[in-house]
N, C-alpha and C. Protein backbone atom coordinates (compact mmCIF):
# COMPACT_ATOMS: atom_id res chain seq x y z
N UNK A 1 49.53 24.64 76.26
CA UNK A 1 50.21 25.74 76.94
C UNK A 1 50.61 26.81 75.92
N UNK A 2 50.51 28.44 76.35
CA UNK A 2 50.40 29.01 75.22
C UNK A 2 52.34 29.67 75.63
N UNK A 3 53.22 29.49 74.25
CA UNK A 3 54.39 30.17 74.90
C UNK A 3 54.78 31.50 74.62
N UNK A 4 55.58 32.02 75.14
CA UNK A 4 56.05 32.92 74.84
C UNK A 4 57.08 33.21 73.32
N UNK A 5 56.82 33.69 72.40
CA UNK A 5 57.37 34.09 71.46
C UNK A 5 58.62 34.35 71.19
N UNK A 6 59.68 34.55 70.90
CA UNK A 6 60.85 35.12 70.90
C UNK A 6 60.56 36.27 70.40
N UNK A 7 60.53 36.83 69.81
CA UNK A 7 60.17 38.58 69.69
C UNK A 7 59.18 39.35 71.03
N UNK A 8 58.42 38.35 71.51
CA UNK A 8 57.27 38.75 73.05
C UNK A 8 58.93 38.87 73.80
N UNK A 9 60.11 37.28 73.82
CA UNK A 9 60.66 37.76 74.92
C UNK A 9 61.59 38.67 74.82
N UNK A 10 62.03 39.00 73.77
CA UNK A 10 63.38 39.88 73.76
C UNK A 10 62.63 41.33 73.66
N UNK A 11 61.08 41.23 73.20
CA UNK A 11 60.56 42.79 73.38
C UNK A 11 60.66 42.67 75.39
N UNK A 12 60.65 42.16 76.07
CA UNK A 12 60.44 42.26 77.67
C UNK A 12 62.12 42.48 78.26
N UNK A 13 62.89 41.85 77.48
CA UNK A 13 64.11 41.59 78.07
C UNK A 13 64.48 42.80 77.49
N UNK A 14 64.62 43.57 76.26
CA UNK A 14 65.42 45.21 76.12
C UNK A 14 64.37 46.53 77.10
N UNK A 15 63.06 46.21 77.66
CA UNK A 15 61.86 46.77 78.26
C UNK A 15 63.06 46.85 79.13
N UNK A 16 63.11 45.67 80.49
CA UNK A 16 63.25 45.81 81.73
C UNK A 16 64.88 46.55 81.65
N UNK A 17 65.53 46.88 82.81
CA UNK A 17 66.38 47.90 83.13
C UNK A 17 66.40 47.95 84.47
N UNK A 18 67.94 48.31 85.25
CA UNK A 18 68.11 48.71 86.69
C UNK A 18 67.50 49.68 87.02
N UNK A 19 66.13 49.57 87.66
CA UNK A 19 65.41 50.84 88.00
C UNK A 19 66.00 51.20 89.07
N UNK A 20 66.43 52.77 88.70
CA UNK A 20 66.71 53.72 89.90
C UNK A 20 65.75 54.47 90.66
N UNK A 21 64.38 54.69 90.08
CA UNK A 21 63.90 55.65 90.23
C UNK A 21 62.36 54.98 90.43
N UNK A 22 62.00 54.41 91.64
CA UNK A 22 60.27 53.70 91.69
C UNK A 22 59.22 54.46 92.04
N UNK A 23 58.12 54.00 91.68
CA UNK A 23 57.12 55.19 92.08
C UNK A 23 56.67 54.12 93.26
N UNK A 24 56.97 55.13 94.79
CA UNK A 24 56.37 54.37 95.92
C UNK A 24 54.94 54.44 95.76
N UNK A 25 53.95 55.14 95.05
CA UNK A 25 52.64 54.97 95.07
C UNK A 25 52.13 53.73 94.65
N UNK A 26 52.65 52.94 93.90
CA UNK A 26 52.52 51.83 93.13
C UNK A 26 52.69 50.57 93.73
N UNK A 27 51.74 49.48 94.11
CA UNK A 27 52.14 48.06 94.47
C UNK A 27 51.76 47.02 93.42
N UNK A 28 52.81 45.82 93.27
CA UNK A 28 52.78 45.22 92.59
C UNK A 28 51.50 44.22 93.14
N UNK A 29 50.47 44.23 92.19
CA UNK A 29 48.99 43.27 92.83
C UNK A 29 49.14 41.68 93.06
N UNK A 30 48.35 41.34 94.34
CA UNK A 30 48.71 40.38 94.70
C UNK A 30 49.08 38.97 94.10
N UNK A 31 47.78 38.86 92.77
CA UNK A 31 48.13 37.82 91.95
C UNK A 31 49.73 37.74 91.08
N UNK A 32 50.31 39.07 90.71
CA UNK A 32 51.10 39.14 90.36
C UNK A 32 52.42 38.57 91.22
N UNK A 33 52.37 39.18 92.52
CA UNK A 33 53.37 38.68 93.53
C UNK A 33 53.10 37.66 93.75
N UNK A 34 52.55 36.71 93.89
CA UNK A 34 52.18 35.47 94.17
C UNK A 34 53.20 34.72 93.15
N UNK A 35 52.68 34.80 91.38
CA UNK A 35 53.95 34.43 90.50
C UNK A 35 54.87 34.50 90.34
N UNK A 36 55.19 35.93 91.25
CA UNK A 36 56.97 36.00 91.19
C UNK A 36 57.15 35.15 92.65
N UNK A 37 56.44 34.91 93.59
CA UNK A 37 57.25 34.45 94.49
C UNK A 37 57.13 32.77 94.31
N UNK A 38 56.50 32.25 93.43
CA UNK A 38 56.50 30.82 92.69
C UNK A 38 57.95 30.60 91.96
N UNK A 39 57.90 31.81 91.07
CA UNK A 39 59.11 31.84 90.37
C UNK A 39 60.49 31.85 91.28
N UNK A 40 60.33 31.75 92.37
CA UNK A 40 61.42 32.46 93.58
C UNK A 40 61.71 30.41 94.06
N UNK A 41 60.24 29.67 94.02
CA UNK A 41 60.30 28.55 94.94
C UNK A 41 60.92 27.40 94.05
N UNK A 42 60.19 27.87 92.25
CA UNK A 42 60.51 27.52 91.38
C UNK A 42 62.31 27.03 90.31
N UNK A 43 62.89 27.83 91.13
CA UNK A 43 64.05 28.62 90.26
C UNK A 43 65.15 26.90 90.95
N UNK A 44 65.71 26.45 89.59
CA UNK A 44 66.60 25.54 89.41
C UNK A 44 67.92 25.55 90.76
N UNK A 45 68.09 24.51 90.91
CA UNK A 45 69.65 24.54 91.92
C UNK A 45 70.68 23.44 92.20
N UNK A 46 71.31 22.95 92.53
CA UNK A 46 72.34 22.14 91.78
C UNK A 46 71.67 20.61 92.62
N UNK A 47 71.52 20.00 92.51
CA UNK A 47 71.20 18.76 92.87
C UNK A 47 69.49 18.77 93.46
N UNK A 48 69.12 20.28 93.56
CA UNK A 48 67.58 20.32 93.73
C UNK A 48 67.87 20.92 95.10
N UNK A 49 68.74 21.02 96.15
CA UNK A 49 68.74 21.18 97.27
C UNK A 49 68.61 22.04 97.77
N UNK A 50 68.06 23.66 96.57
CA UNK A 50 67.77 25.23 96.87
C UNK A 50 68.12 25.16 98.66
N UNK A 51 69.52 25.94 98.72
CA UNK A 51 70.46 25.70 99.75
C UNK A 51 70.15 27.57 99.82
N UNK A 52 68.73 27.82 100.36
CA UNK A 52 68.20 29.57 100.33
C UNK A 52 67.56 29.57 100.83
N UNK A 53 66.86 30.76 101.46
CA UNK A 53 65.45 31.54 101.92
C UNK A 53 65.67 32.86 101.75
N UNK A 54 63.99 33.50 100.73
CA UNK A 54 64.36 34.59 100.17
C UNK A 54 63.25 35.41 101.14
N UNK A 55 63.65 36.28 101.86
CA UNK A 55 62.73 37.37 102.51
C UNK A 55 62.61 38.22 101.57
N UNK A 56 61.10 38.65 101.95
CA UNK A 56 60.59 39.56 101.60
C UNK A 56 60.02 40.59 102.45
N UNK A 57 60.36 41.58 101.64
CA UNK A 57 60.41 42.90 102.94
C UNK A 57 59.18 44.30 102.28
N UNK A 58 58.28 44.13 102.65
CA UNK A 58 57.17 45.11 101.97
C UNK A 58 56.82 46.08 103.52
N UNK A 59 57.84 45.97 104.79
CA UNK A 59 57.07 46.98 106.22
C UNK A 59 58.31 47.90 105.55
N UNK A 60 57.15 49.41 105.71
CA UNK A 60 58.32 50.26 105.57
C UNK A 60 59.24 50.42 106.78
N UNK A 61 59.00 50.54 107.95
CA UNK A 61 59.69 50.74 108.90
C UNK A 61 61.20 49.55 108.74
N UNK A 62 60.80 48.39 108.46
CA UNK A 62 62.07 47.70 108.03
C UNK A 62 63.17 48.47 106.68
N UNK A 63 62.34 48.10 105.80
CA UNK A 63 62.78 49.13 105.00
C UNK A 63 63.51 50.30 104.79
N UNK A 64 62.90 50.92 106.11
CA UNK A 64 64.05 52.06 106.53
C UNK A 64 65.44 51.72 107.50
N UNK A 65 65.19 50.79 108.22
CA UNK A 65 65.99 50.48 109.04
C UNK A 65 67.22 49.49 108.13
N UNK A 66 66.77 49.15 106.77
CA UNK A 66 67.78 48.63 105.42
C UNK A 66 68.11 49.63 104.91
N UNK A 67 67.22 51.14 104.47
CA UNK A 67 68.28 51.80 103.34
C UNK A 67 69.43 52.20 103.87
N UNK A 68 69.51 52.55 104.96
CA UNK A 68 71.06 53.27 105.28
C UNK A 68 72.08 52.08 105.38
N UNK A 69 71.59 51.18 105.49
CA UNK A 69 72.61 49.91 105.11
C UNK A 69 72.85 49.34 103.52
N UNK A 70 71.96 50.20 102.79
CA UNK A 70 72.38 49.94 101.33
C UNK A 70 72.63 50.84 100.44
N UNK A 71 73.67 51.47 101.23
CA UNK A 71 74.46 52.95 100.63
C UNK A 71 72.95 54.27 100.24
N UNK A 72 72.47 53.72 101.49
CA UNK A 72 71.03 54.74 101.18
C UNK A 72 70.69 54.90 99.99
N UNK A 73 70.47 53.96 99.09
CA UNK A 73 70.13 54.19 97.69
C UNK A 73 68.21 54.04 98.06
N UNK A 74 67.58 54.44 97.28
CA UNK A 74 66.16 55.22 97.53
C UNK A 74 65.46 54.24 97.16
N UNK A 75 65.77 52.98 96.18
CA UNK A 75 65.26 51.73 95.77
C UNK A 75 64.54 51.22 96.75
N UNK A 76 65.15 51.08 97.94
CA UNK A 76 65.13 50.18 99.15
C UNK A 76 63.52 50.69 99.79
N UNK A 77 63.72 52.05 100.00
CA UNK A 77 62.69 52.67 100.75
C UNK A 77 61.36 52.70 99.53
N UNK A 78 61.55 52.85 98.48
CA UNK A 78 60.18 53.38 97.44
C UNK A 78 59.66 52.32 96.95
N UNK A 79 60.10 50.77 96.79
CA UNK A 79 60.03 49.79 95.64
C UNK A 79 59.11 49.35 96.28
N UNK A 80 57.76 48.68 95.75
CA UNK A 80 57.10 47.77 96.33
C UNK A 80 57.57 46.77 97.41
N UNK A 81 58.17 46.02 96.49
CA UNK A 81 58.31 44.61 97.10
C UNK A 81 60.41 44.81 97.26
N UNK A 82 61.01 44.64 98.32
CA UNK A 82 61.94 44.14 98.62
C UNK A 82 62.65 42.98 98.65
N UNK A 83 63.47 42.47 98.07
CA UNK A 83 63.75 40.85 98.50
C UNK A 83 65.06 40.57 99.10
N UNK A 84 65.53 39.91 99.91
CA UNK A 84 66.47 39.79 100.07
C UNK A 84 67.06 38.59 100.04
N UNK A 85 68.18 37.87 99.55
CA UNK A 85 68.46 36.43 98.89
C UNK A 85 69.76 35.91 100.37
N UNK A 86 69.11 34.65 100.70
CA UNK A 86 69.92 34.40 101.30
C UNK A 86 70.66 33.16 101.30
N UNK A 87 71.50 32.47 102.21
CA UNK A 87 72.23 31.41 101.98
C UNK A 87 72.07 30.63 103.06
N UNK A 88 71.04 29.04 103.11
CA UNK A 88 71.77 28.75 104.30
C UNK A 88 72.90 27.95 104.43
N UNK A 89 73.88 28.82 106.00
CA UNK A 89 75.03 28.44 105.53
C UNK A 89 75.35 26.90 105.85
N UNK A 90 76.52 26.40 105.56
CA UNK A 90 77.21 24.72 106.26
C UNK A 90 76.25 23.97 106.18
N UNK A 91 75.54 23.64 104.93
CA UNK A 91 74.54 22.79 104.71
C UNK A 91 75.12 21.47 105.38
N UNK A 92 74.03 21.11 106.25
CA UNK A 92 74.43 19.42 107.08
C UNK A 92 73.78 17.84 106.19
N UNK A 93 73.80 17.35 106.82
CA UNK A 93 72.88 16.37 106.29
C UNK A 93 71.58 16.22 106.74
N UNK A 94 71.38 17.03 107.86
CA UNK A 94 70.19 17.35 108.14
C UNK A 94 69.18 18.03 107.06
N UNK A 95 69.87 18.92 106.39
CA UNK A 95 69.57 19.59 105.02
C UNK A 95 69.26 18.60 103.98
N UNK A 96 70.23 18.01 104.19
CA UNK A 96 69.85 17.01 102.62
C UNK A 96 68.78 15.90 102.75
N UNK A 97 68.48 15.80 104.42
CA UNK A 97 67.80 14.36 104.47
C UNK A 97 66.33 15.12 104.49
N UNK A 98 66.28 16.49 104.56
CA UNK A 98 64.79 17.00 104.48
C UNK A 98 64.32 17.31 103.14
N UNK A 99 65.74 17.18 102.05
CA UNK A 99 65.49 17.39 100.33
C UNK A 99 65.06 16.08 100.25
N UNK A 100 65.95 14.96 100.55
CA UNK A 100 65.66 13.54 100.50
C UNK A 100 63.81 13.15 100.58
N UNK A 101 63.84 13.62 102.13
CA UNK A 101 61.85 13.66 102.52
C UNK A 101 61.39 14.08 101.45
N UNK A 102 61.21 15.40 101.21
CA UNK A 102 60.60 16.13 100.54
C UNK A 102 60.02 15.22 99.03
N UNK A 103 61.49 15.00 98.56
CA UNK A 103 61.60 14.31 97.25
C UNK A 103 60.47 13.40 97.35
N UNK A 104 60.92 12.17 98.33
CA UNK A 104 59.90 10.85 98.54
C UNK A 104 58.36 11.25 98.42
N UNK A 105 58.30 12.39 99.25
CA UNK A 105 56.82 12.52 99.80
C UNK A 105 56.60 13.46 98.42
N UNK A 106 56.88 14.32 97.54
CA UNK A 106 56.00 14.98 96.54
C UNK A 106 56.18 13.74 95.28
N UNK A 107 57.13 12.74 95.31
CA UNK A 107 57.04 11.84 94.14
C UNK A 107 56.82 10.58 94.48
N UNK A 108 56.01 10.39 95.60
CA UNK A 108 55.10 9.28 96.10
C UNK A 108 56.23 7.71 96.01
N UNK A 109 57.40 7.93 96.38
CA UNK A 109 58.09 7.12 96.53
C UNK A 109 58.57 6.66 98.04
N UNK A 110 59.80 5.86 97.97
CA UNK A 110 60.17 5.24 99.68
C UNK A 110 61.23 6.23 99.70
N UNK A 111 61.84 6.66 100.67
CA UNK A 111 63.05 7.17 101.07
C UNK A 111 64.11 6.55 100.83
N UNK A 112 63.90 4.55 101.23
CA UNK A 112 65.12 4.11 101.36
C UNK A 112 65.28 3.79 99.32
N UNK A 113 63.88 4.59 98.69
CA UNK A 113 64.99 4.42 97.03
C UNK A 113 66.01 5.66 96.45
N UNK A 114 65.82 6.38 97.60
CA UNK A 114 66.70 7.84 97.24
C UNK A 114 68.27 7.41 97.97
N UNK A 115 68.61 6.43 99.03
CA UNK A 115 69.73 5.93 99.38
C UNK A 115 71.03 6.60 98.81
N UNK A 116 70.82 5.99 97.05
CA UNK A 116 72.37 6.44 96.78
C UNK A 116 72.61 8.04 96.18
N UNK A 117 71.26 8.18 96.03
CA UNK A 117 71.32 9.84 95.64
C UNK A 117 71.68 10.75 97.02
N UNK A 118 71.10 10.48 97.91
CA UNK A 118 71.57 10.83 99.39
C UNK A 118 72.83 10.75 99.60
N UNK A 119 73.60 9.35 99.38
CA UNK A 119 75.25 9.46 99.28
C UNK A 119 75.97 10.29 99.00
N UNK A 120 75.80 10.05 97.34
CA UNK A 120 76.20 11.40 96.51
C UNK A 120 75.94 12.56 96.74
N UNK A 121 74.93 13.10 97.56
CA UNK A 121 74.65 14.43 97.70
C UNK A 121 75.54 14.78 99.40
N UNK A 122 75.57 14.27 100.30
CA UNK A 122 76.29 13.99 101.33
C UNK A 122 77.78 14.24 101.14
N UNK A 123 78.09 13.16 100.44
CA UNK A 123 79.42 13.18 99.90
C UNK A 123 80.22 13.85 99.15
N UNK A 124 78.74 15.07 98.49
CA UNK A 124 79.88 16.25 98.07
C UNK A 124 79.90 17.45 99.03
N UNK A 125 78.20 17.83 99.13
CA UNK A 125 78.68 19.13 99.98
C UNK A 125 78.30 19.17 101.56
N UNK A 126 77.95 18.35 101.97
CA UNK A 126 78.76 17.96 103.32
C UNK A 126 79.75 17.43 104.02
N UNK A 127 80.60 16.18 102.85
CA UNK A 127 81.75 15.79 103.85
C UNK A 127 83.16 15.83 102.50
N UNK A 128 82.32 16.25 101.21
CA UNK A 128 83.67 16.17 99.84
C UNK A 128 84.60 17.46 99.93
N UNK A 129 85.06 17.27 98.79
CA UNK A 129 86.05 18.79 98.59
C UNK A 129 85.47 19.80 98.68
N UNK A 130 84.12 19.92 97.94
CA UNK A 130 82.88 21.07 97.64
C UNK A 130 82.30 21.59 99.14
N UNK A 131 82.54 20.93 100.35
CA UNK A 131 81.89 21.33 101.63
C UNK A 131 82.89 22.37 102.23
N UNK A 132 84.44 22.27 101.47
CA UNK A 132 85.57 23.19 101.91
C UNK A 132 84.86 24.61 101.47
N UNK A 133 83.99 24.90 100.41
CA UNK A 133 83.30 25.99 99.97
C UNK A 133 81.96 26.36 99.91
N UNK A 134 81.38 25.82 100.58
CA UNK A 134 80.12 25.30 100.60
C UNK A 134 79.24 26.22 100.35
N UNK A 135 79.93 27.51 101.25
CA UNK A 135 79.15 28.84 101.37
C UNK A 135 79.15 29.75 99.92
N UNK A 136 79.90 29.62 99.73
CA UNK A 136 80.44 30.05 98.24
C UNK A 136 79.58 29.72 96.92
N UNK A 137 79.63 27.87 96.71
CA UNK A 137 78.43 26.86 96.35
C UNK A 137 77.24 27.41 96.50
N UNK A 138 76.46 27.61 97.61
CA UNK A 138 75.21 28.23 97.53
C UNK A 138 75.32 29.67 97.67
N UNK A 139 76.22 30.70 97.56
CA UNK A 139 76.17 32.03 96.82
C UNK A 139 75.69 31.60 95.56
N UNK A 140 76.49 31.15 94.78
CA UNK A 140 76.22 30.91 93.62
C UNK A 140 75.02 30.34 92.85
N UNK A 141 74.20 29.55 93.46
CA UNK A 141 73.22 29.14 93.36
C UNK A 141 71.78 29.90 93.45
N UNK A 142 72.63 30.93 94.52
CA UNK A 142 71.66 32.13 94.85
C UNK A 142 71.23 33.30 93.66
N UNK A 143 72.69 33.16 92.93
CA UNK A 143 72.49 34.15 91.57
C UNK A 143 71.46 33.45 90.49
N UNK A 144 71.48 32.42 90.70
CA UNK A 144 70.61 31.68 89.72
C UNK A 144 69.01 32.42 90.13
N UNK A 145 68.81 32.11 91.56
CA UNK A 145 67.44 32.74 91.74
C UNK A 145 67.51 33.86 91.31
N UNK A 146 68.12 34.75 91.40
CA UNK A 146 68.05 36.56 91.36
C UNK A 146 68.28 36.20 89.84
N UNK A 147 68.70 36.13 89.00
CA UNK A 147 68.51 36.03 87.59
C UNK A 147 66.75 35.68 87.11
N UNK A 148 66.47 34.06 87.39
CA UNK A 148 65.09 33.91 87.23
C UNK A 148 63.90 35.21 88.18
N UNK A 149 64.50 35.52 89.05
CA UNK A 149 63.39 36.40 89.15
C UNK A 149 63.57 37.66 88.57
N UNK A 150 64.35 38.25 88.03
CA UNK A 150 64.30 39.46 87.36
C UNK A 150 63.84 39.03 85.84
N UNK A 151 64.28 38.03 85.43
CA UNK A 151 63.23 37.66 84.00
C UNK A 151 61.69 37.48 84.12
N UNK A 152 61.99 36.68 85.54
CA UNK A 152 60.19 36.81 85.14
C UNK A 152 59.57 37.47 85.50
N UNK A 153 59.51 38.49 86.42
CA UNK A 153 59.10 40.06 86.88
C UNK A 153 59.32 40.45 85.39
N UNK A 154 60.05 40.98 84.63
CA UNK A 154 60.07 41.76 83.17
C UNK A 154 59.25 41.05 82.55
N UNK A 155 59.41 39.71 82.22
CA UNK A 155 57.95 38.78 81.72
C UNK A 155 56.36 39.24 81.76
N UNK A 156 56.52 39.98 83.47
CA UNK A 156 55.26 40.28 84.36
C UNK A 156 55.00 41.83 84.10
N UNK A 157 56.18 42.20 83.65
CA UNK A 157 55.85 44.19 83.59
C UNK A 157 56.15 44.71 84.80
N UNK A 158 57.14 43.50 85.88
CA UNK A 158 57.24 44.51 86.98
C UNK A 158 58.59 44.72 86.86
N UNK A 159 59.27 46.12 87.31
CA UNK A 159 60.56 46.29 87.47
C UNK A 159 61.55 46.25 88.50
N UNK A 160 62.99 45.90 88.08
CA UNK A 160 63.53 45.26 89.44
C UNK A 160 65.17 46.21 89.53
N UNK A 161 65.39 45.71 90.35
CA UNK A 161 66.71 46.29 90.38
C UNK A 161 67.91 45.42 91.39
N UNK A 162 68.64 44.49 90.98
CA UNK A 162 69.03 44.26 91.82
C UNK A 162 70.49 44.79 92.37
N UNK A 163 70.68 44.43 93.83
CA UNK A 163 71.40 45.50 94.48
C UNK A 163 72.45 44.95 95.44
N UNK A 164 73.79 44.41 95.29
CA UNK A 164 75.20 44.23 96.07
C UNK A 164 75.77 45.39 96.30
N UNK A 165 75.03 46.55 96.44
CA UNK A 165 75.64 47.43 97.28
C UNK A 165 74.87 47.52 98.72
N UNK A 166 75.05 46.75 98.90
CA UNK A 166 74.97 46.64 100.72
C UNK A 166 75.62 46.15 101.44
N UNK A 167 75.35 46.34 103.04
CA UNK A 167 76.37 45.65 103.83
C UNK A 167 75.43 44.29 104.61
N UNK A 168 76.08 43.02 104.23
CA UNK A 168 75.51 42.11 104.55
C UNK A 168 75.48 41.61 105.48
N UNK A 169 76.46 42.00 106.60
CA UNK A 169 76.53 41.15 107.79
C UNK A 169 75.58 42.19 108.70
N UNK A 170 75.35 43.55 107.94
CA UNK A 170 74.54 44.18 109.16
C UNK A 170 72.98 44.06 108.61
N UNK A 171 72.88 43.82 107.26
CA UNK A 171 71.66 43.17 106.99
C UNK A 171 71.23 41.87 107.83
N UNK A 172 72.09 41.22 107.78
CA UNK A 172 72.14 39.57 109.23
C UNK A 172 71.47 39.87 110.52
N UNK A 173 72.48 41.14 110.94
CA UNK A 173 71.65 41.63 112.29
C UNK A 173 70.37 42.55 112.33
N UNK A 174 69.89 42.61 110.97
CA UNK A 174 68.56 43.29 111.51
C UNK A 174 67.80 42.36 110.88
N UNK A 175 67.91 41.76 110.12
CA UNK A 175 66.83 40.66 110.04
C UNK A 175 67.47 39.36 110.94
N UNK A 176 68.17 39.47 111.91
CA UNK A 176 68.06 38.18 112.55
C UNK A 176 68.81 37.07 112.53
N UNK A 177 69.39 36.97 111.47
CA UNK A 177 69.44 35.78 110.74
C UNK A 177 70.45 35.12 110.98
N UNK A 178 71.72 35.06 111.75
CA UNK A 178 72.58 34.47 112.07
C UNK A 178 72.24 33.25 113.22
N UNK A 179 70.97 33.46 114.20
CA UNK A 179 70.72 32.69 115.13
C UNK A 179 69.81 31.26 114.04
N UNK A 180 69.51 32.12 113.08
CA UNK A 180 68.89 31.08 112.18
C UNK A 180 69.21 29.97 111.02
N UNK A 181 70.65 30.44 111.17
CA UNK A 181 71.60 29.58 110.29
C UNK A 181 71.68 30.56 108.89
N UNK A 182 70.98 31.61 108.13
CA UNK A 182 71.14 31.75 107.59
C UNK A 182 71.83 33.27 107.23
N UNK A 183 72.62 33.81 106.15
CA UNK A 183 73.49 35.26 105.77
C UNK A 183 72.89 35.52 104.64
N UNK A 184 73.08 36.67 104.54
CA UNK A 184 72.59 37.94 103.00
C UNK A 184 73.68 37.71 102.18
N UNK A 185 73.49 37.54 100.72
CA UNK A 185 74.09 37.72 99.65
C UNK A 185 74.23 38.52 98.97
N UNK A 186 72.74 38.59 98.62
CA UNK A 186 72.25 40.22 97.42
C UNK A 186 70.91 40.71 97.60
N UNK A 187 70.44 41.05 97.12
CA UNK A 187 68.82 41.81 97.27
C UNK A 187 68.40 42.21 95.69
N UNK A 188 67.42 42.51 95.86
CA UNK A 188 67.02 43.05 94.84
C UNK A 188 64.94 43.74 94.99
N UNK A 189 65.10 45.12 94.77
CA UNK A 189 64.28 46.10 94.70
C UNK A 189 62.84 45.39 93.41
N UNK A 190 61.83 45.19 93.91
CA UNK A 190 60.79 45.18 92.29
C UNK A 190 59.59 46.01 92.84
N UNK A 191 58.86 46.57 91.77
CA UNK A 191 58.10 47.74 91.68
C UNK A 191 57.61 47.75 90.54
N UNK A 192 57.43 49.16 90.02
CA UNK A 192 57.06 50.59 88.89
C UNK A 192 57.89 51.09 89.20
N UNK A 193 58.73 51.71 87.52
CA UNK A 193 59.68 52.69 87.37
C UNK A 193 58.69 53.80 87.91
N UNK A 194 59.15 55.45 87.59
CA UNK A 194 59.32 56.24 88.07
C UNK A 194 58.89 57.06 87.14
N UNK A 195 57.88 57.92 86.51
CA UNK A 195 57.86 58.28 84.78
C UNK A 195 58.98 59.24 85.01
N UNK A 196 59.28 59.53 85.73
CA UNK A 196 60.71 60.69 85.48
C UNK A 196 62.07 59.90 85.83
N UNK A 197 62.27 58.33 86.05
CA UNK A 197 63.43 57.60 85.77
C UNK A 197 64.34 58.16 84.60
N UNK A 198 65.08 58.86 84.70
CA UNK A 198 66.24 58.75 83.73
C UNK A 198 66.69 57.57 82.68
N UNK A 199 66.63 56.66 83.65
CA UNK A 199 68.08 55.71 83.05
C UNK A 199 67.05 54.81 82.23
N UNK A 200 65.45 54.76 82.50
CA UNK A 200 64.15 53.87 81.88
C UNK A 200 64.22 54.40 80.29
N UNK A 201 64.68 55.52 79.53
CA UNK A 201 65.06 55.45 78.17
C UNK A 201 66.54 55.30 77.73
N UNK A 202 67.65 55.01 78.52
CA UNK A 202 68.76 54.96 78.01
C UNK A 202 68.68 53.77 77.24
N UNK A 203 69.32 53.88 76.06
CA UNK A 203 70.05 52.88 75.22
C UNK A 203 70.51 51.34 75.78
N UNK A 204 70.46 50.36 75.50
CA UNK A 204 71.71 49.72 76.33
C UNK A 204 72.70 49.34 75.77
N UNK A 205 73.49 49.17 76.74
CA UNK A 205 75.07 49.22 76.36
C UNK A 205 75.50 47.56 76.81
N UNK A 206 75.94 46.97 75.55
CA UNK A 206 76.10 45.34 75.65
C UNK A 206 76.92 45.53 74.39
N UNK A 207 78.08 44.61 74.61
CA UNK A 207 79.18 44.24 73.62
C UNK A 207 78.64 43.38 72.52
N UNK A 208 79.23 43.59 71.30
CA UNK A 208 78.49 42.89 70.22
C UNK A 208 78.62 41.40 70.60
N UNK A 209 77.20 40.69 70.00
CA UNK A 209 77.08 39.22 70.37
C UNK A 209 78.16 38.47 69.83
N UNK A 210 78.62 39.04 68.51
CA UNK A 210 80.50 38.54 68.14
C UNK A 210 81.14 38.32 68.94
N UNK A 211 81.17 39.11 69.78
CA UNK A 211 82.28 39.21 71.30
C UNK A 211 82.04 38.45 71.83
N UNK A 212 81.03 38.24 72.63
CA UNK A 212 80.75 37.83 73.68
C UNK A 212 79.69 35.66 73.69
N UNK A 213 79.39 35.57 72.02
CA UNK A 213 78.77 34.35 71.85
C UNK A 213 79.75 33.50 71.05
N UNK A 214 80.10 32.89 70.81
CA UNK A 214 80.97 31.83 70.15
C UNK A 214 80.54 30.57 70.01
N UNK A 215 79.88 30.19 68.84
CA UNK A 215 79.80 28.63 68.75
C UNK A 215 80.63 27.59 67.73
N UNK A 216 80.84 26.46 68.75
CA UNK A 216 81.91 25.41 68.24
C UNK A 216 81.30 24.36 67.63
């Protein structure tokens, strides 16, 4: 396997930037989207139970019927690919016993040897202290995806932007999603900058690693 370099990644990671400015002429090609949306199925979560479903929104007509729900910022309408990150909410055990399946059947095992992992997973965020927040729990889990996919889009040369300036419960009602168990968290815009983006040569602005890294 050939890896990535540390100078390859930190040349990609000072590259990428909150694009304001996309060129709607531009789509990200299919093989490419294909990897980021691996990277999307891919992306780590706390006991494995990716407690999400990430839409993707490439109809413009949707698109339009989102920007005025996301402080009309122009991202929404110009960017290739749209995503929107969601949560499903009051994970049951119905949830966990289809991670449970899943598990058995891609690692060619019995169900009844996942038993006490099922417990434990039950017992926290369906009936423990952690189910008092549950929704919260998989917000959080959700940032994990939107992190891995903006690295590996910059990895890819595509640019992203992601975006909590929206309103999420009316994002719910136009994609649906409340009859479906699931709510909007965050989103995030990927594309081609803009060659007349502004903010694609600014500097960046990050506190010295003194500050902010500390090892014990």
């Amino acid at each position: 396997m050939s890896l990535t370099t540390p100078t390859d990644l930190l040349e990609r990671l000072n590259w990428r930037y909150a694009t304001k400015k996309f060129d709607s002429t531009k789509t990200i090609p299919a093989d490419v989207w294909t990897a980021l949306e691996e990277s999307l199925v891919l992306t780590p979560s706390s006991y494995g139970l990716q407690p999400w479903k990430f839409l993707i929104i490439t109809s413009a007509v949707l698109k339009a019927q989102l920007q005025p729900l996301s402080w009309n910022q122009a991202q929404v309408g110009d960017c290739s690919h749209f995503v929107v990150f969601t949560i499903k909410k009051n994970l049951t055990t119905e949830h966990v016993d289809r991670f449970v399946d899943r598990t058995a059947e891609v690692r060619n095992t019995e169900v009844e040897s996942l038993a006490g992992y099922r417990k434990v997973m039950v017992g926290d965020v369906v009936y423990g202290a952690r189910s008092l927040s549950v929704n919260e729990w998989a917000t959080r889990q959700t940032y994990i995806a939107l992190g891995n996919f903006m690295t590996c889009a910059a990895l890819l040369g595509v640019d992203t932007c992601p975006m909590e300036g929206i309103e999420p419960a009316k994002y719910d009602s136009v994609l649906g999603l409340p009859e479906k168990g699931y709510a909007t968290v965050v989103a995030c815009a990927a594309g081609y900058r803009a060659e007349d983006d502004k903010y694609a040569t600014l500097a960046k602005v990050r506190f010295d690693k003194s500050e902010v890294i500390e090892t014990l």
